[in-house]
C-alpha atoms as a PDB file:
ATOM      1  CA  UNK A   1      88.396  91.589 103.812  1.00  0.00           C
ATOM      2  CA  UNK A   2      90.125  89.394 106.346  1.00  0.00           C
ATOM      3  CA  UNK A   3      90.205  85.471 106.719  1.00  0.00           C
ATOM      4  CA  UNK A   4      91.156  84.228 110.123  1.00  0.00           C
ATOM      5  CA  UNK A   5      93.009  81.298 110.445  1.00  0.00           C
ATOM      6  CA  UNK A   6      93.723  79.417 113.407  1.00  0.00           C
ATOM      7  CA  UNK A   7      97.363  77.955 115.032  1.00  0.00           C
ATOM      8  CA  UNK A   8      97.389  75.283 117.462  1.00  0.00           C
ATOM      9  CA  UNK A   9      93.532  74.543 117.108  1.00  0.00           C
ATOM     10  CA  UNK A  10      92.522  72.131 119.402  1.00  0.00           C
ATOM     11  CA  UNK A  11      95.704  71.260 120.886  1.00  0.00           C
ATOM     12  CA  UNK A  12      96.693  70.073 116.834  1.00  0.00           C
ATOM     13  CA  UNK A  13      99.829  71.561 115.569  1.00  0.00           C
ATOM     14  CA  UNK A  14      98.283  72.942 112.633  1.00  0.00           C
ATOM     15  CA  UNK A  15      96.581  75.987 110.924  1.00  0.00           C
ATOM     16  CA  UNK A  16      93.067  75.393 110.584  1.00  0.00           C
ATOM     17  CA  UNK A  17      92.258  76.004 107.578  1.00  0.00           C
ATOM     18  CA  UNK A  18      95.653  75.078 106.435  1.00  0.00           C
ATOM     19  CA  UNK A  19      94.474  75.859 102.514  1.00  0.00           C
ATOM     20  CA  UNK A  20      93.007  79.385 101.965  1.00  0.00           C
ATOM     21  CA  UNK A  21      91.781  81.335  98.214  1.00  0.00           C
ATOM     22  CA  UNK A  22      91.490  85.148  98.710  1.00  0.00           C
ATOM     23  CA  UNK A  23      91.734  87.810  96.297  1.00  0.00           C
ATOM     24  CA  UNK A  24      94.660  90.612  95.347  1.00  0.00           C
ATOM     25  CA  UNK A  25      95.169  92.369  98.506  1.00  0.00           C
ATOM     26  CA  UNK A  26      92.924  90.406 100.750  1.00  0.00           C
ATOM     27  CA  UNK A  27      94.296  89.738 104.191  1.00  0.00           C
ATOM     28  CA  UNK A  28      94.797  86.949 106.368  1.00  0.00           C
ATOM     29  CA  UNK A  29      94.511  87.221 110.217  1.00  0.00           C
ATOM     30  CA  UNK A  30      96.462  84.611 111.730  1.00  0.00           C
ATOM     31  CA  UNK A  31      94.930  83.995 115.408  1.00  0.00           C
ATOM     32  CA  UNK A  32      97.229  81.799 118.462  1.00  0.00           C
ATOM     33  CA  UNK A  33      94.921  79.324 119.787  1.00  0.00           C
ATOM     34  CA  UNK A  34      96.942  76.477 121.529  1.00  0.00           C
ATOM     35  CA  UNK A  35     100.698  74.790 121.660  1.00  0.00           C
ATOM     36  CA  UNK A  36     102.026  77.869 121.269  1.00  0.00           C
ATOM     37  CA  UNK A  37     104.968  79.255 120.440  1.00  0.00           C
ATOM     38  CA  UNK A  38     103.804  80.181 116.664  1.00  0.00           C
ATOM     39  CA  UNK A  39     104.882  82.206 114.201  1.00  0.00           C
ATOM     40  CA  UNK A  40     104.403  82.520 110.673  1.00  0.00           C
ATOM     41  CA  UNK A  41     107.252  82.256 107.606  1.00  0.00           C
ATOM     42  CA  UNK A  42     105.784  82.660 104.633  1.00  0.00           C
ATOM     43  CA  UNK A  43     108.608  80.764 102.461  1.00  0.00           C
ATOM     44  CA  UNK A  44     110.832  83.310 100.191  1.00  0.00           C
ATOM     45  CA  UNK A  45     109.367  86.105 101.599  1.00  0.00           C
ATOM     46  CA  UNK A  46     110.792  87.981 104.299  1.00  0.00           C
ATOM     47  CA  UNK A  47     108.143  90.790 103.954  1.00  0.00           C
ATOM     48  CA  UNK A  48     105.303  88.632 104.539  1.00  0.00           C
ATOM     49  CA  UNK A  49     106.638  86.324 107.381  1.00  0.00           C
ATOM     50  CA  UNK A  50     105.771  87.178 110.798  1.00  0.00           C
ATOM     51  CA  UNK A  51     108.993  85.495 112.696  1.00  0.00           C
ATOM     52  CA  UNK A  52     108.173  87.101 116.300  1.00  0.00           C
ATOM     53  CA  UNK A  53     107.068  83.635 118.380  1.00  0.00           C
ATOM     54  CA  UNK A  54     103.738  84.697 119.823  1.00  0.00           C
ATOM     55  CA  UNK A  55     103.211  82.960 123.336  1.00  0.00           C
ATOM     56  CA  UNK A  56      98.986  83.629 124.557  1.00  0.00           C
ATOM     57  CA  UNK A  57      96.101  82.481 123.205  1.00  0.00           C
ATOM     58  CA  UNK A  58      94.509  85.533 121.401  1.00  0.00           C
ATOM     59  CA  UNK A  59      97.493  86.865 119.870  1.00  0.00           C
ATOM     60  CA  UNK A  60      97.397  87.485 116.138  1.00  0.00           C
ATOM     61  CA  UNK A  61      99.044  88.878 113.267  1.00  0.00           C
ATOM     62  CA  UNK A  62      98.107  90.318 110.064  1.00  0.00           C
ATOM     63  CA  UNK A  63      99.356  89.416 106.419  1.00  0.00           C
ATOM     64  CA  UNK A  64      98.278  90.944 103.201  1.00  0.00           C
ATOM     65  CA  UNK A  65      98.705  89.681 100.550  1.00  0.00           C
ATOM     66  CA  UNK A  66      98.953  92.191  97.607  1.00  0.00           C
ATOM     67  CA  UNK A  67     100.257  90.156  94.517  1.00  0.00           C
ATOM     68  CA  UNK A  68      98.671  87.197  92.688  1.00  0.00           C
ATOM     69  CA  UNK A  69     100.127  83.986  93.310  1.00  0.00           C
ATOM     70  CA  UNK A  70     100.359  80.705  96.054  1.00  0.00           C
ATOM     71  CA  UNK A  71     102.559  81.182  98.842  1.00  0.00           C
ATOM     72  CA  UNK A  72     103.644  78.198 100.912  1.00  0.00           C
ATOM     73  CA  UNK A  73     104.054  79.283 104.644  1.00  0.00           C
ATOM     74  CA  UNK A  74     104.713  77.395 108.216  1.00  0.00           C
ATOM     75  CA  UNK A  75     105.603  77.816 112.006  1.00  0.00           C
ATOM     76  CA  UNK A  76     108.927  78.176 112.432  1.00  0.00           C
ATOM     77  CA  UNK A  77     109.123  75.846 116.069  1.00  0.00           C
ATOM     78  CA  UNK A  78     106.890  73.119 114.370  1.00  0.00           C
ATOM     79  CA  UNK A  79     106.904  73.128 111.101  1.00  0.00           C
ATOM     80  CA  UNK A  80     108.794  69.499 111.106  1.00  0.00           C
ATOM     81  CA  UNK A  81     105.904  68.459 112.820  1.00  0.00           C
ATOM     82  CA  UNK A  82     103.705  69.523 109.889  1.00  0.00           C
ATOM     83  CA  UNK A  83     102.388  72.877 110.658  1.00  0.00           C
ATOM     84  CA  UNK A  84     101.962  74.128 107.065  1.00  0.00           C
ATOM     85  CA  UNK A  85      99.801  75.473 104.589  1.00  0.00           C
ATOM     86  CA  UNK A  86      99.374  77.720 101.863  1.00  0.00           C
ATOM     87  CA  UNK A  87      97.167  80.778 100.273  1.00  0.00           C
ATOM     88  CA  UNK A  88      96.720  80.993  96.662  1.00  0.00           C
ATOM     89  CA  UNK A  89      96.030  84.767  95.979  1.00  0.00           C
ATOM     90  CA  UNK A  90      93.897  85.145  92.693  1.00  0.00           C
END
């Protein structure tokens, strides 16, 4: 099971949604829409974060999420100006 989320949507710099609830070992499918570059850094977790900038509308990456928990993440290049959001895994 996969959620998408969107980064840049409508020329916003956010993810859209920015607040997600998906179960053990769902996936989330992170999809470049506009403002680009993006990335994702899921915070104190190096094995979830995505840090390769993606540049064309289209582009996505994957994350699964295999343990219970919330996990705060962000884009690296605009993440000051608010590009956040988190999952809570149940």
């Amino acid at each position: 099971f996969a959620v998408d989320v969107e980064m840049g949507l409508n020329g916003n710099l956010v993810f859209e949604p920015s607040e997600i609830t998906i179960s053990t070992g769902d996936t989330v499918h992170f999809v470049n829409n506009s403002l680009p570059p993006h990335n994702i850094i899921v915070e104190a977790r190096p094995d979830l974060s995505r840090e390769s900038l993606m540049f064309n509308p289209g582009e996505s990456q994957d994350i699964k999420f295999a343990d219970a928990g919330d996990y705060e993440f962000f884009c690296g290049p605009h993440q000051g100006a608010g590009m956040t959001g988190i999952v809570h895994v149940e």
